[in-house]
Structure formats: structure tokens, C-alpha cells
Protein backbone atom coordinates (compact mmCIF):
# COMPACT_ATOMS: atom_id res chain seq x y z
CA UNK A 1 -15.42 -9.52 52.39
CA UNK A 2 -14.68 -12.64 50.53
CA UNK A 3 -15.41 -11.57 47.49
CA UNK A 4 -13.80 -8.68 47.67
CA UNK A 5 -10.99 -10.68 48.69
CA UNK A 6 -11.42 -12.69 45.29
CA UNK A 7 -12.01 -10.24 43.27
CA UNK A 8 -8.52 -8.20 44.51
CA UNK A 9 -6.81 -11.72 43.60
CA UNK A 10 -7.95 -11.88 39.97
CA UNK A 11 -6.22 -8.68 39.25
CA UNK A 12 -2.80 -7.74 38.01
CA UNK A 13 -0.33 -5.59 39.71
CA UNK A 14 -0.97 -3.24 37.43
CA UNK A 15 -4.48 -2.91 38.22
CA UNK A 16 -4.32 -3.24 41.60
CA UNK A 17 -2.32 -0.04 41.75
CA UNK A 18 -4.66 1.57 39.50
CA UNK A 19 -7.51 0.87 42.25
CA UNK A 20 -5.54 1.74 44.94
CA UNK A 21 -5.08 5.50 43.44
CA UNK A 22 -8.71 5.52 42.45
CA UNK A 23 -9.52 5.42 46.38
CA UNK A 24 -6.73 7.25 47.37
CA UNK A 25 -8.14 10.05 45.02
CA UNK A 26 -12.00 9.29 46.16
CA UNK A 27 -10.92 9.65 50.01
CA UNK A 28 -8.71 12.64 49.49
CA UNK A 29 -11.58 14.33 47.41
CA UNK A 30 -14.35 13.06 50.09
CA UNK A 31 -11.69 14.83 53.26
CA UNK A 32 -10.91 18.04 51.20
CA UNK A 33 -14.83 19.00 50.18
CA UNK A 34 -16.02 17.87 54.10
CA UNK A 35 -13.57 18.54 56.38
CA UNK A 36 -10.73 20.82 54.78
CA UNK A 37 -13.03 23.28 53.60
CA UNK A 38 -14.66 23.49 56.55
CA UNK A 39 -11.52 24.19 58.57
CA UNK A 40 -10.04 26.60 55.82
CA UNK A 41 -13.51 28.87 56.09
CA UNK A 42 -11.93 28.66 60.21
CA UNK A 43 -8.98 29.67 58.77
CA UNK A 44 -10.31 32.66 56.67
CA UNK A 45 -12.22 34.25 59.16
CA UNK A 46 -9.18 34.35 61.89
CA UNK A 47 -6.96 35.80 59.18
CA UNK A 48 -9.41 38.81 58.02
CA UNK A 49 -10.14 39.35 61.76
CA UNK A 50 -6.01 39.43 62.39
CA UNK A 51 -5.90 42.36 58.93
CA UNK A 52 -8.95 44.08 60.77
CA UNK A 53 -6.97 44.08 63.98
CA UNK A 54 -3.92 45.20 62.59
CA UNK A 55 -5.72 48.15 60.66
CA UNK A 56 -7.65 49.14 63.77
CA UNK A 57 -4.48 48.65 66.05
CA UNK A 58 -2.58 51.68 63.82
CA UNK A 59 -5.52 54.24 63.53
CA UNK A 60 -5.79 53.16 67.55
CA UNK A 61 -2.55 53.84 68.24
CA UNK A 62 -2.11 57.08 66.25
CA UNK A 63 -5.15 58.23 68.49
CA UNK A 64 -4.02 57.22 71.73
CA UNK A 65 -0.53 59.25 70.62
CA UNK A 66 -2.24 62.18 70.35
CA UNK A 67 -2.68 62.55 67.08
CA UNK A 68 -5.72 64.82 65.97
CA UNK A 69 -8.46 62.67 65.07
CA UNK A 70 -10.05 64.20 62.30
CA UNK A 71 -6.01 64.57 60.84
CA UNK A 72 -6.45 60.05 61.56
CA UNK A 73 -9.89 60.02 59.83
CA UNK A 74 -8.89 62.20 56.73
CA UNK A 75 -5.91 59.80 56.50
CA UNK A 76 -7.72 56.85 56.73
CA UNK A 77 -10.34 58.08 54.68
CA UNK A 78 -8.39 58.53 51.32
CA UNK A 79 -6.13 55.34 52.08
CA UNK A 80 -9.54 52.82 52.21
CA UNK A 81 -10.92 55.05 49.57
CA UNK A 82 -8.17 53.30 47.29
CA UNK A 83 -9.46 49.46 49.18
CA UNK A 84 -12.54 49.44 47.96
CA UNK A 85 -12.00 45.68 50.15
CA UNK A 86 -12.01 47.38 53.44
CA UNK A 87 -14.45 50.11 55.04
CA UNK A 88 -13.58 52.48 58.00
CA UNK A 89 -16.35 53.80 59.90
CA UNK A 90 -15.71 56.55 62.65
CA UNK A 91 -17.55 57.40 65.54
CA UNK A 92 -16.56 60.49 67.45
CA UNK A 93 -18.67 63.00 69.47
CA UNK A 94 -18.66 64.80 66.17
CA UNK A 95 -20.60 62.67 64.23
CA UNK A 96 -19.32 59.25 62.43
CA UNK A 97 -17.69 59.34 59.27
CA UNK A 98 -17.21 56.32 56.21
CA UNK A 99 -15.31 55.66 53.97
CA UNK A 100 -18.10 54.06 51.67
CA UNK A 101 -21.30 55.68 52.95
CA UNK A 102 -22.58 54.85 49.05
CA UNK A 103 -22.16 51.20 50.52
CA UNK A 104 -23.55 51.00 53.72
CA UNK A 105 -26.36 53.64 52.56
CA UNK A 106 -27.46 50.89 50.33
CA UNK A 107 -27.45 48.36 53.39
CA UNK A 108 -29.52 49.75 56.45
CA UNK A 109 -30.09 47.08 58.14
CA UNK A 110 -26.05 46.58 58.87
CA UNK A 111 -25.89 49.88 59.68
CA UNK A 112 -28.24 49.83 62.25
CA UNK A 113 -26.75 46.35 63.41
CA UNK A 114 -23.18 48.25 64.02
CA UNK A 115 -25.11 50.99 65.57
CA UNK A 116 -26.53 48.66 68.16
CA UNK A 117 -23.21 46.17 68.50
CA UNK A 118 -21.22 49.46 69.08
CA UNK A 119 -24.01 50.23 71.64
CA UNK A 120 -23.87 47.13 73.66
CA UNK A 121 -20.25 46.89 73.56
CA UNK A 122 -19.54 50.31 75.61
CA UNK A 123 -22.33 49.24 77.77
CA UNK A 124 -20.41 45.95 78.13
CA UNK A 125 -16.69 47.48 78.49
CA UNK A 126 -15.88 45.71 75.69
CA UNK A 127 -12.85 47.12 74.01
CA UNK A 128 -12.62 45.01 70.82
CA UNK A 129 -15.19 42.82 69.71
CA UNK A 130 -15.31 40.35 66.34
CA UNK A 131 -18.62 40.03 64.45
CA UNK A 132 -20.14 38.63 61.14
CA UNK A 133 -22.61 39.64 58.36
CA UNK A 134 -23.85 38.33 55.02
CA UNK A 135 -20.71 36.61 54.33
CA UNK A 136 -18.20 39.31 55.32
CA UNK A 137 -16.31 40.46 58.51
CA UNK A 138 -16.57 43.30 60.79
CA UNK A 139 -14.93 44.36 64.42
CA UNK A 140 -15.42 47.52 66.26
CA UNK A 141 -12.59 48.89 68.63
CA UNK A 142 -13.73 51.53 71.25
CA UNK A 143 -10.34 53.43 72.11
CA UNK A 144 -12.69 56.04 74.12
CA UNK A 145 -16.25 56.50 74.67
CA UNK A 146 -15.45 59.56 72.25
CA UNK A 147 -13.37 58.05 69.32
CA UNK A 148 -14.53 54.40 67.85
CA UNK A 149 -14.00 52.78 64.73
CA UNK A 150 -15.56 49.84 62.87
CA UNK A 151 -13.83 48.39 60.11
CA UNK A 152 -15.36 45.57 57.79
CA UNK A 153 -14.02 43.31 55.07
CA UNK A 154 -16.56 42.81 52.37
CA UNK A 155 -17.95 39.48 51.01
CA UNK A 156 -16.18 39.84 47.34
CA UNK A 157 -13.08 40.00 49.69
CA UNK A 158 -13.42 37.21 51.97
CA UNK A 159 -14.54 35.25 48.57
CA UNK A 160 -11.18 36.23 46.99
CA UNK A 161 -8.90 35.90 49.42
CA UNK A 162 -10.92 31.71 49.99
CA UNK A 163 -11.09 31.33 46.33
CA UNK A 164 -7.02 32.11 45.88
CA UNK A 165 -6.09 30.15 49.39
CA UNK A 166 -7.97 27.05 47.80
CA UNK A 167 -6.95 27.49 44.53
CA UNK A 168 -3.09 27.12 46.43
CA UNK A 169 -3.93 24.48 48.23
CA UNK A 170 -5.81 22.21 45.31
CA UNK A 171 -2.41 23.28 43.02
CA UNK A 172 -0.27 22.22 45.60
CA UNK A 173 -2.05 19.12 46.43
CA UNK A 174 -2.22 18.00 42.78
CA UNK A 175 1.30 18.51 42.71
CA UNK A 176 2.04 16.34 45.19
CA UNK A 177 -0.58 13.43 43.97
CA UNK A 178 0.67 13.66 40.73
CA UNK A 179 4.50 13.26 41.94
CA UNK A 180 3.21 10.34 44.00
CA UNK A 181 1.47 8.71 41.26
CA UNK A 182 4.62 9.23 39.27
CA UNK A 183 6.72 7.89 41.68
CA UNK A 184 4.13 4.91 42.93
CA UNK A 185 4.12 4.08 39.57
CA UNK A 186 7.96 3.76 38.52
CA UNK A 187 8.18 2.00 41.67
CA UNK A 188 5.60 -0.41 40.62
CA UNK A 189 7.28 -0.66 37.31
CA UNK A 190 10.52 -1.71 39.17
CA UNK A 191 8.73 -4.23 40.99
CA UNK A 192 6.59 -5.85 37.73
CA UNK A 193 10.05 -5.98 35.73
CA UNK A 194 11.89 -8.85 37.70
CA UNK A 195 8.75 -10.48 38.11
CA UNK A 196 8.16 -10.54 34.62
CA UNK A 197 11.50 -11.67 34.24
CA UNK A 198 10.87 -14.53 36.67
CA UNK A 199 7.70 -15.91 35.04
CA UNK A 200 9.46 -15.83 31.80
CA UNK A 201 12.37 -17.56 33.26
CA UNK A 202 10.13 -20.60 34.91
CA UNK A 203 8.04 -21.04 31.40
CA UNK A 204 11.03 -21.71 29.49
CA UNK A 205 12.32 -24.38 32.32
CA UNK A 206 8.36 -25.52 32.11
CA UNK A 207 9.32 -26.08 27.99
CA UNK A 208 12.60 -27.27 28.58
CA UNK A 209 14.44 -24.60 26.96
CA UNK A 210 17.59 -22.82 28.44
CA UNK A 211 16.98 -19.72 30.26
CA UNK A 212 19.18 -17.66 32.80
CA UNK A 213 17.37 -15.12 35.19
CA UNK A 214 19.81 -12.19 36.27
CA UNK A 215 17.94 -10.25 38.82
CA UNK A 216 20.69 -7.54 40.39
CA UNK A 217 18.24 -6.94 43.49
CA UNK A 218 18.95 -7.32 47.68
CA UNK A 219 15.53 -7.55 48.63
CA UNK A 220 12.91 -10.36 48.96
CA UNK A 221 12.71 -10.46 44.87
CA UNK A 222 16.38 -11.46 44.67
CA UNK A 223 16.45 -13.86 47.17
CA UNK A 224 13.14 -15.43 44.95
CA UNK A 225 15.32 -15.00 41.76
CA UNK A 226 18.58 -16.72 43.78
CA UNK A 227 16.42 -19.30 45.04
CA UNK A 228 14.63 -20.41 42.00
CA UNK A 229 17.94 -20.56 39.82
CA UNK A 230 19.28 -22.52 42.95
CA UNK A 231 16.25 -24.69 42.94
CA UNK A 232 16.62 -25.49 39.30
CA UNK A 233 20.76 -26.32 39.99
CA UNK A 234 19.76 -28.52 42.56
CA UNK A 235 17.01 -30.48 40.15
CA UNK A 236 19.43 -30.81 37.62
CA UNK A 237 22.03 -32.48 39.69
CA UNK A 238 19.54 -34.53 41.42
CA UNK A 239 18.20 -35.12 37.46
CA UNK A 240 21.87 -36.06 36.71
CA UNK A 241 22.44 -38.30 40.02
CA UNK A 242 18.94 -39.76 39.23
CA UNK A 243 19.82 -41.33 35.65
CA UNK A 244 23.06 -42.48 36.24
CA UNK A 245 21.65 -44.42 39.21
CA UNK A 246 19.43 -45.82 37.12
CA UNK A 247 21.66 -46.48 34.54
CA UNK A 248 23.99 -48.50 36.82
CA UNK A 249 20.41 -49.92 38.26
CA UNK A 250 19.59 -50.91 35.31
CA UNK A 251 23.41 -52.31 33.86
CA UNK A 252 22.83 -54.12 37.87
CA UNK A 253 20.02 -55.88 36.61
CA UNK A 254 20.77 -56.83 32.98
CA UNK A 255 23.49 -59.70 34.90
CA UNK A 256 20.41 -61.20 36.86
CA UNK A 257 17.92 -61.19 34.03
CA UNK A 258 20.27 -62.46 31.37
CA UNK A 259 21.50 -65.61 33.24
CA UNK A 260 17.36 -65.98 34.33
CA UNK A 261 16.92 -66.26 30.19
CA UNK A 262 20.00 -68.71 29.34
CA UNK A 263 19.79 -70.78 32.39
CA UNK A 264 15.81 -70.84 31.65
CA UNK A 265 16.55 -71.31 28.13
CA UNK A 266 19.37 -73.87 28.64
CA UNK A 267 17.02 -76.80 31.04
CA UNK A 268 14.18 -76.07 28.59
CA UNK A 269 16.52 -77.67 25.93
CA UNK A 270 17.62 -80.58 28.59
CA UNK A 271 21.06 -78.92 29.23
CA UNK A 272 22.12 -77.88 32.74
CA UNK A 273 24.37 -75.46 32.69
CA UNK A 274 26.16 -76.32 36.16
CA UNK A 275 26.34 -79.82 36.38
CA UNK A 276 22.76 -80.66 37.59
CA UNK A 277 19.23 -79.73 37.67
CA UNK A 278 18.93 -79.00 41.08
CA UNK A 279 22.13 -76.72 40.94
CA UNK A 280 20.94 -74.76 37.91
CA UNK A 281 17.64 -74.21 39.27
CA UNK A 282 19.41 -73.02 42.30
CA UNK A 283 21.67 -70.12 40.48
CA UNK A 284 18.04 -68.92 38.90
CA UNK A 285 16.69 -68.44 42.49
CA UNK A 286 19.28 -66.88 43.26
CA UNK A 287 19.63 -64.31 40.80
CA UNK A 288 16.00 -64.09 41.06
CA UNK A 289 16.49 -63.30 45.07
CA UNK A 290 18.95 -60.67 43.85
CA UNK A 291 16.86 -58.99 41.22
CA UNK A 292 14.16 -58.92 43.49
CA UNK A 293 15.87 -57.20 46.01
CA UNK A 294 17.23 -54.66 43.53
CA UNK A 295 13.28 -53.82 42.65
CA UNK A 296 12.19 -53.65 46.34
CA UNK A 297 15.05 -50.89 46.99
CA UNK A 298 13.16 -48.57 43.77
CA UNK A 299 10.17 -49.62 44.97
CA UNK A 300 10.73 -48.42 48.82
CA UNK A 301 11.02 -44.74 48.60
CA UNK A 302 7.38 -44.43 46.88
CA UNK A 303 6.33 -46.77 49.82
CA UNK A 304 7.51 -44.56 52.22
CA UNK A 305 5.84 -41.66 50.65
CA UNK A 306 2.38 -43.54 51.10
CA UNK A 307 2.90 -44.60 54.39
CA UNK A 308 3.98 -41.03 55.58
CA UNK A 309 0.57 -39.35 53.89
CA UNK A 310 -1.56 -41.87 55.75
CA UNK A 311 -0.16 -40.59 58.58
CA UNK A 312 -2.90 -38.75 60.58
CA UNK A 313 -0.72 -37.13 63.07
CA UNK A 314 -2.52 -38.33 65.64
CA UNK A 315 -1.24 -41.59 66.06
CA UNK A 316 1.90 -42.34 68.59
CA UNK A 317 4.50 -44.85 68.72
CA UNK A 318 6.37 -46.60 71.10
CA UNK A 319 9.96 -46.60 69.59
CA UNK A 320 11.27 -48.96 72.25
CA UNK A 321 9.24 -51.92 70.76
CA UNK A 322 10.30 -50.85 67.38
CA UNK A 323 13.82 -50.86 67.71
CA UNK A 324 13.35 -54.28 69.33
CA UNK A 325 11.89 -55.89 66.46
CA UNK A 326 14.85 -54.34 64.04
CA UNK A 327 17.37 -55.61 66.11
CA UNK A 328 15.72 -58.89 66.08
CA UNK A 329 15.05 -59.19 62.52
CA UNK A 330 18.90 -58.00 61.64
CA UNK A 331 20.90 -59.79 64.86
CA UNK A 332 22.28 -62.09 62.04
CA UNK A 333 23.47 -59.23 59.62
CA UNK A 334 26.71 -58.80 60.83
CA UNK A 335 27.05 -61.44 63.60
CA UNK A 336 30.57 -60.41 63.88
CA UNK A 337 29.45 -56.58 64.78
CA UNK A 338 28.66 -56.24 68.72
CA UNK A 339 24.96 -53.97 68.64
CA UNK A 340 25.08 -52.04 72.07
CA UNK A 341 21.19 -50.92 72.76
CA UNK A 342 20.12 -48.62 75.93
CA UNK A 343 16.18 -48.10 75.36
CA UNK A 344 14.02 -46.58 77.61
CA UNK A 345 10.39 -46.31 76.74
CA UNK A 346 9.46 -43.76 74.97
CA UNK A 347 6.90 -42.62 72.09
CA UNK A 348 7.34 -40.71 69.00
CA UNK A 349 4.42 -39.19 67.25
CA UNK A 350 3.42 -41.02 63.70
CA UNK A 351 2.80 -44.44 62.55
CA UNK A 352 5.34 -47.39 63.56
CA UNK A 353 5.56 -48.71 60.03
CA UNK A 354 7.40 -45.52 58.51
CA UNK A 355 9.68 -45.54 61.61
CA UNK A 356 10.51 -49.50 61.70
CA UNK A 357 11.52 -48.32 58.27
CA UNK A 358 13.49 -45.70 59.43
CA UNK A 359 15.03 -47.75 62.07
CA UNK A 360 16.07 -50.00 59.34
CA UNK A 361 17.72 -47.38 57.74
CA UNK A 362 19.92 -46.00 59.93
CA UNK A 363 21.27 -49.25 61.89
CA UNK A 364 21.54 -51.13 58.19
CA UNK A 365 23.98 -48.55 57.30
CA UNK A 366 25.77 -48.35 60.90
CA UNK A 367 26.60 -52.15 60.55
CA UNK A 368 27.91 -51.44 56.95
CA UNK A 369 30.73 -49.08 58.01
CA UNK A 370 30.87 -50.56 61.57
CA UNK A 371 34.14 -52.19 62.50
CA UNK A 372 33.34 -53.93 65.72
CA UNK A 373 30.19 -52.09 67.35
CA UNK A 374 27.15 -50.45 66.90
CA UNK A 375 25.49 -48.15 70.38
CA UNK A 376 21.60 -47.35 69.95
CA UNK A 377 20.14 -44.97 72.52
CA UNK A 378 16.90 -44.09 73.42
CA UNK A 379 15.51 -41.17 75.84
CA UNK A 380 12.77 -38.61 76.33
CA UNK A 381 15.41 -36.21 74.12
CA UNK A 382 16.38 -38.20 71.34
CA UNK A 383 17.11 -41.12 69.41
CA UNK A 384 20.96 -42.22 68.31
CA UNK A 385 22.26 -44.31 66.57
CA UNK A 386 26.47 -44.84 65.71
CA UNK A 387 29.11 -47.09 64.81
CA UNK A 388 33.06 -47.05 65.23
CA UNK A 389 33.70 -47.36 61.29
CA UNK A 390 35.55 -44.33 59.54
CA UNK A 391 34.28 -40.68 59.32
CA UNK A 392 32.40 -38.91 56.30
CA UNK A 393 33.60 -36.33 54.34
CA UNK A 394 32.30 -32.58 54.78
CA UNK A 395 30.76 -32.95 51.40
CA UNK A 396 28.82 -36.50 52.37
CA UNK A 397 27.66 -34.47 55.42
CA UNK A 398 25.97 -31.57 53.52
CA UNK A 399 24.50 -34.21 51.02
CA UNK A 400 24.21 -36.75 53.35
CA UNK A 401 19.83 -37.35 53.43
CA UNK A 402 19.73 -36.00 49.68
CA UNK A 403 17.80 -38.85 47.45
CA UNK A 404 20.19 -40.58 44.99
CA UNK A 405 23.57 -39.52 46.83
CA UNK A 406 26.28 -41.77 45.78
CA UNK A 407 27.91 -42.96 49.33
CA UNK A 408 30.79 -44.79 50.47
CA UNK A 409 32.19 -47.57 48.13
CA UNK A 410 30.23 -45.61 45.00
CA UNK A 411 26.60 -47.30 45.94
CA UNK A 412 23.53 -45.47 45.28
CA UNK A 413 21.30 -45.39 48.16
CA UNK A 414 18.09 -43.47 48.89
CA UNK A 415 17.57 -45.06 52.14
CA UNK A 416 18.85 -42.04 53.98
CA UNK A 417 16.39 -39.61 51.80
CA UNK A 418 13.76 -41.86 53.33
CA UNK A 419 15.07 -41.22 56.73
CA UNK A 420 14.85 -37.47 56.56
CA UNK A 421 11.44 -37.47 54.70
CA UNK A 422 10.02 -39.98 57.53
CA UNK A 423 11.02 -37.67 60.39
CA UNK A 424 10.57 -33.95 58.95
CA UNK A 425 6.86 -35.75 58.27
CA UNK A 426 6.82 -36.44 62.09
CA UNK A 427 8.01 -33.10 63.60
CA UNK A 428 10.81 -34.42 64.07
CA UNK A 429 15.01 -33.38 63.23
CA UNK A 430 17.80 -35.80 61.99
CA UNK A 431 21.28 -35.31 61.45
CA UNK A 432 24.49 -37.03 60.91
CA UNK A 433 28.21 -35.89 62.48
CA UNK A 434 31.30 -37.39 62.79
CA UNK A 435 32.67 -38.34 66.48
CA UNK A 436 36.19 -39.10 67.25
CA UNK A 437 35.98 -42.34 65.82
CA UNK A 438 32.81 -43.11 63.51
CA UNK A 439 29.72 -41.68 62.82
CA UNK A 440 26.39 -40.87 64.78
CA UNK A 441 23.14 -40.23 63.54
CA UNK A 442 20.40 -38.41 65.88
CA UNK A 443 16.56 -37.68 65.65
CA UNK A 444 14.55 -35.67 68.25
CA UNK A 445 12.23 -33.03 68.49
CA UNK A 446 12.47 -29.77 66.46
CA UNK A 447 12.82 -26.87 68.66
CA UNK A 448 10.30 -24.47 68.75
């Protein structure tokens, strides 16, 4: 089964249609040779019983009318004498009379076989009765014990009439396979076209050409046309939003090196550029401090990433402690900004490192908008996390844990990106929404 299963995968639409046809002809071939030919023989002999019937039910009829029955047999004669496809046979207490004696003279054996059929049948009551022989059809119909007649339809009849119902249904049946092929394969062709169109559209983003992909379709290929071109939009802003942060990164750390270099440069030659030693040394820590915090912020998302893919998912952490050691570690932030915490103990699935990180995040940027307080709160259904500082924009709310977004005050941050990557990892849902006054950002569990 698994290689069957590989070997499907390896071919092309194309071919894979091709198969499928090649079975659906193989199985429709197999069921017509077994099983319909089978029931149209069924079929074949209940319709030449149902002509016999109706034959026999007029010369019947005409008898039981009152009609003179050698006026019925003379009639009957010269009309089968034309159907050389159906014989009459007679019986009356005059004798019995055909209308191919050549025929049957040449076959004693089913003459003696009627003779003994039409025998048992009066013995048995038996009005009508269906038989066989060598391929053809024969019923007798006792309408007294002194009038009978046996009619039979001859093998090159029977063979006919199966050979022309066959020959209808095979015509009709390739008719309809070829439509469906026709139509299976136009549909196929409809289906290969966008697709095409699609791969051709992603190698020339591979190259880095310019491509557009129109795709005027409603169904599932559309919506994989609509989403790649929206995919590639997206890219391209976050491209865009990528380089000019690192442009400005990288005009942010030109200041820090530079003075670095000249103050370096300056004590090497015995000059100190403000006033003393100790003060000059002092400005290049300092702009070292700065540049090295400017590093640690490119260097943090990639950290995160590592930290979240070590992440078993088996491990569990008790957010409580967590959130204690943030607020320890950042208590002297914003001394001026009053941090309101109601924890209860409770665990969160992952490593503590990526959510001390997240943690961070989120209560860093509280106290950066926050006026006067910050509330944390921690239950069983979720943690939150909000200040009383002013209220985003509807467009900083869509964009709000995209990487590289520029926020408030026109500063580049990915430390919300890290947020959302730390607890999607998890299992877990974030979100940020304005309140009456301030902002709020909650995490908890996503809902099955």
C-alpha cells in the first residue's frame, strides 16, 4: 500500500487522470463481460418468451372465439411461413400441423421432446408452460385437450435479437465514456491551468522577478491564488518595515560607535575630551552600555526562536513565580508607576525562560505608556496584563504582534512579535484591546 501510495505521488495530474480512466475502463469491461451479459441473456429469454406469449395469446384467443381452427392454422401457417424466426406447431384431434416441418424433420430429437413436454403438461393441467433447447425458445399453450399449439423462436433469432441489444448497449455505453472522458478531461484542464499559473507565479517571486497571478476562481484554487499574492504583500511590507528598521538601527548605532573611536582615539593621544580621564572613560562605557543594549534587542528575537524549539511540550510552568521575579527585577523601572499584581498559582504549559521573556514583554511596554498604574492578574483562565496610559489605534491593533511594527513615539520594536510567537508555541492565545482608559493585554488557553 505504501508504495502504491508513492508511486500515485510521483505522478502528474495529468497522469493520474490517465490511470484513473484506465481502471475505470478495466472495471467497466471486467462488470459488462461477467455480470451484464449474464443478466442481459436473463433479459433475452423473458422477452422472446413475452413475443411467444403474445403470438400464442392471439391464435388462443381467435380459438376460444370460435373461430374455425383449421381457418386459425391456415392463417397462421402462411403468416410464420414469411418468419422464418418463429415456428407454429398445431396439435388438434386432426393431426398436428407446422409451419417448418423441413425444420423440425431435420431435428427429431426436439420433436419428440415437444411431443413428450406437451404430454406431461395436459397430464399436469398445465395451461402454458416455458421451455428451452439448443440455444432457442419454445412454449406450448393447451387451450383444449383438442386444440394446442407450440411456438419456438430459433437460435439465429435469439442470437440476433442478443447480438443487436448488445451492440445498443456497448454504443450507448461508449457514448457515454467517451462524453465523460471528454468532460473529465476539460475539467482537469480547468483545474491544471491556474495551477500552472500558480507555480509560474511563485518561480518568478523565487528569482525575484515581478509577476502578478490573476486567478478569476471562487473555489479552494482562488482562495490559494488570493492567499499567496496576499502572502507575498505581506512579505514585502514586512521586507520594507524590516530595512528601514535596520536602517534607523543602524543610523542608532553609528552615534555610539563613532564617539567609542574619537574618545578611544582622543586618550590614546593623551587628550581627554571631557575634562578628565575618568570622565571620558565614563562617556565610552556608556555608549558602550547603549550599543550593547541596541545588539541584545536584534539579538533577542532569534533567542526566542531557540528557546521556543527546545521546548518539549512536556514541561510546565508555574507563572506565579515568574511574574514574581519580573516584577522584582523591573520594581525600579518606573518607580513613579504603582504595579498592582493579583497572582494566584497557576501553571502554563512550556519552559519558564520563553515566558519570563514574555512577561518582560508585555509589563516593559505597560510601564512605557502607563500614567500612574499598571494591574497584573493571574487565574486558572488567563493571564492580564494593563496600564491606564492612552488607547491604540484600530490599525496598531490589527498589526499590533506583527515583527518590526513601528509603535507609539515611531520606535521599532519586535518585542511584541516575540510575545505572540512564545504563546501560539505554547497552545496558548494573546491579544491586545483598548478599555475605557488604557490598554490590556490577555493570554489564555485556545479554545477547542
Amino acid at each position: 500500500m505504501k508504495k502504491l501510495n508513492a508511486w500515485v505521488k510521483n505522478l502528474s495530474l495529468s497522469q493520474q487522470l490517465f490511470v484513473l480512466i484506465f481502471f475505470f475502463i478495466a472495471f467497466f469491461s471486467s462488470f459488462f463481460f461477467i455480470f451484464l451479459t449474464g443478466n442481459v441473456d436473463d433479459s433475452i429469454r423473458d422477452q422472446m418468451f413475452n413475443i411467444i406469449d403474445r403470438n400464442q395469446s392471439i391464435i388462443v384467443n381467435l380459438y376460444k372465439m370460435g373461430v374455425d381452427e383449421d381457418k386459425i392454422i391456415t392463417l397462421q401457417l402462411e403468416d410464420t411461413q414469411k418468419d422464418t424466426m418463429m415456428i407454429h406447431i398445431f396439435y388438434t384431434d386432426k393431426g398436428n400441423y407446422s409451419s417448418a416441418s423441413e425444420t423440425l424433420n431435420n431435428n427429431r430429437s426436439l420433436t419428440l421432446t415437444i411431443g413428450k413436454q406437451l404430454l406431461k403438461q395436459m397430464e399436469d393441467g398445465v395451461e402454458v408452460g416455458h421451455y428451452t433447447y439448443d440455444g432457442g425458445y419454445y412454449a406450448i399453450n393447451i387451450a383444449s385437450p383438442n386444440f394446442a399449439v407450440v411456438s419456438l423462436v430459433t437460435k439465429e433469432y435469439r442470437t440476433m435479437y442478443r447480438d443487436t441489444l448488445l451492440s445498443s448497449v456497448i454504443n450507448i455505453t461508449v457514448i457515454a465514456v467517451g462524453v465523460f472522458f471528454i468532460v473529465l478531461m476539460i475539467w482537469m484542464g480547468y483545474l491544471i491551468h491556474p495551477l500552472n499559473q500558480i507555480r509560474n507565479y511563485i518561480e518568478k517571486i523565487k528569482l525575484g522577478e515581478d509577476a502578478e497571478l490573476k486567478v478569476n476562481r471562487n473555489d479552494e484554487i482562488g482562495e490559494l491564488a488570493d492567499a499567496l499574492v496576499s502572502m507575498r504583500q505581506e512579505l514585502k511590507r514586512q521586507e520594507k518595515t524590516k530595512e528601514e528598521m535596520i536602517h534607523n538601527i543602524s543610523h542608532d548605532l553609528k552615534t555610539p560607535i563613532a564617539t567609542i573611536k574619537s574618545y578611544g582615539e582622543s586618550i590614546k593621544d593623551g587628550i581627554y575630551p571631557y575634562d578628565t580621564l575618568e570622565k571620558s572613560v565614563d562617556v565610552i562605557i556608556d555608549n558602550a552600555n547603549r550599543l550593547e543594549r541596541k545588539v541584545h534587542s536584534l539579538l533577542y528575537l532569534n533567542r526566542v526562536e531557540y528557546l521556543v524549539s527546545q521546548n518539549t511540550g512536556e514541561k510546565r510552568t508555574n507563572m506565579k513565580e515568574v511574574i514574581e521575579e519580573v516584577l522584582l527585577a523591573m520594581k525600579a523601572v518606573k518607580p513613579d508607576i504603582e504595579i498592582k499584581a493579583d497572582l494566584k498559582e497557576v501553571y502554563f504549559n512550556g519552559s519558564k525562560e520563553p515566558w519570563r521573556i514574555t512577561v518582560e514583554n508585555l509589563l516593559e511596554n505597560s510601564l512605557r505608556y502607563a500614567q500612574t498604574q499598571v494591574k497584573i492578574k493571574l487565574n486558572e483562565d488567563e493571564l492580564s496584563i494593563s496600564n491606564d496610559g492612552p488607547c491604540m489605534s484600530e490599525s496598531r491593533i490589527a498589526s499590533l504582534f506583527k515583527p518590526f511594527e513601528k509603535g507609539q513615539g515611531g520606535q521599532f520594536g519586535i518585542g511584541l512579535s516575540i510575545v505572540y510567537k512564545v504563546t501560539t508555541a505554547n497552545g496558548y492565545n494573546v491579544s491586545g484591546e483598548n478599555m475605557t482608559k488604557g490598554v490590556i493585554f490577555r493570554i489564555n488557553k485556545f479554545k477547542a
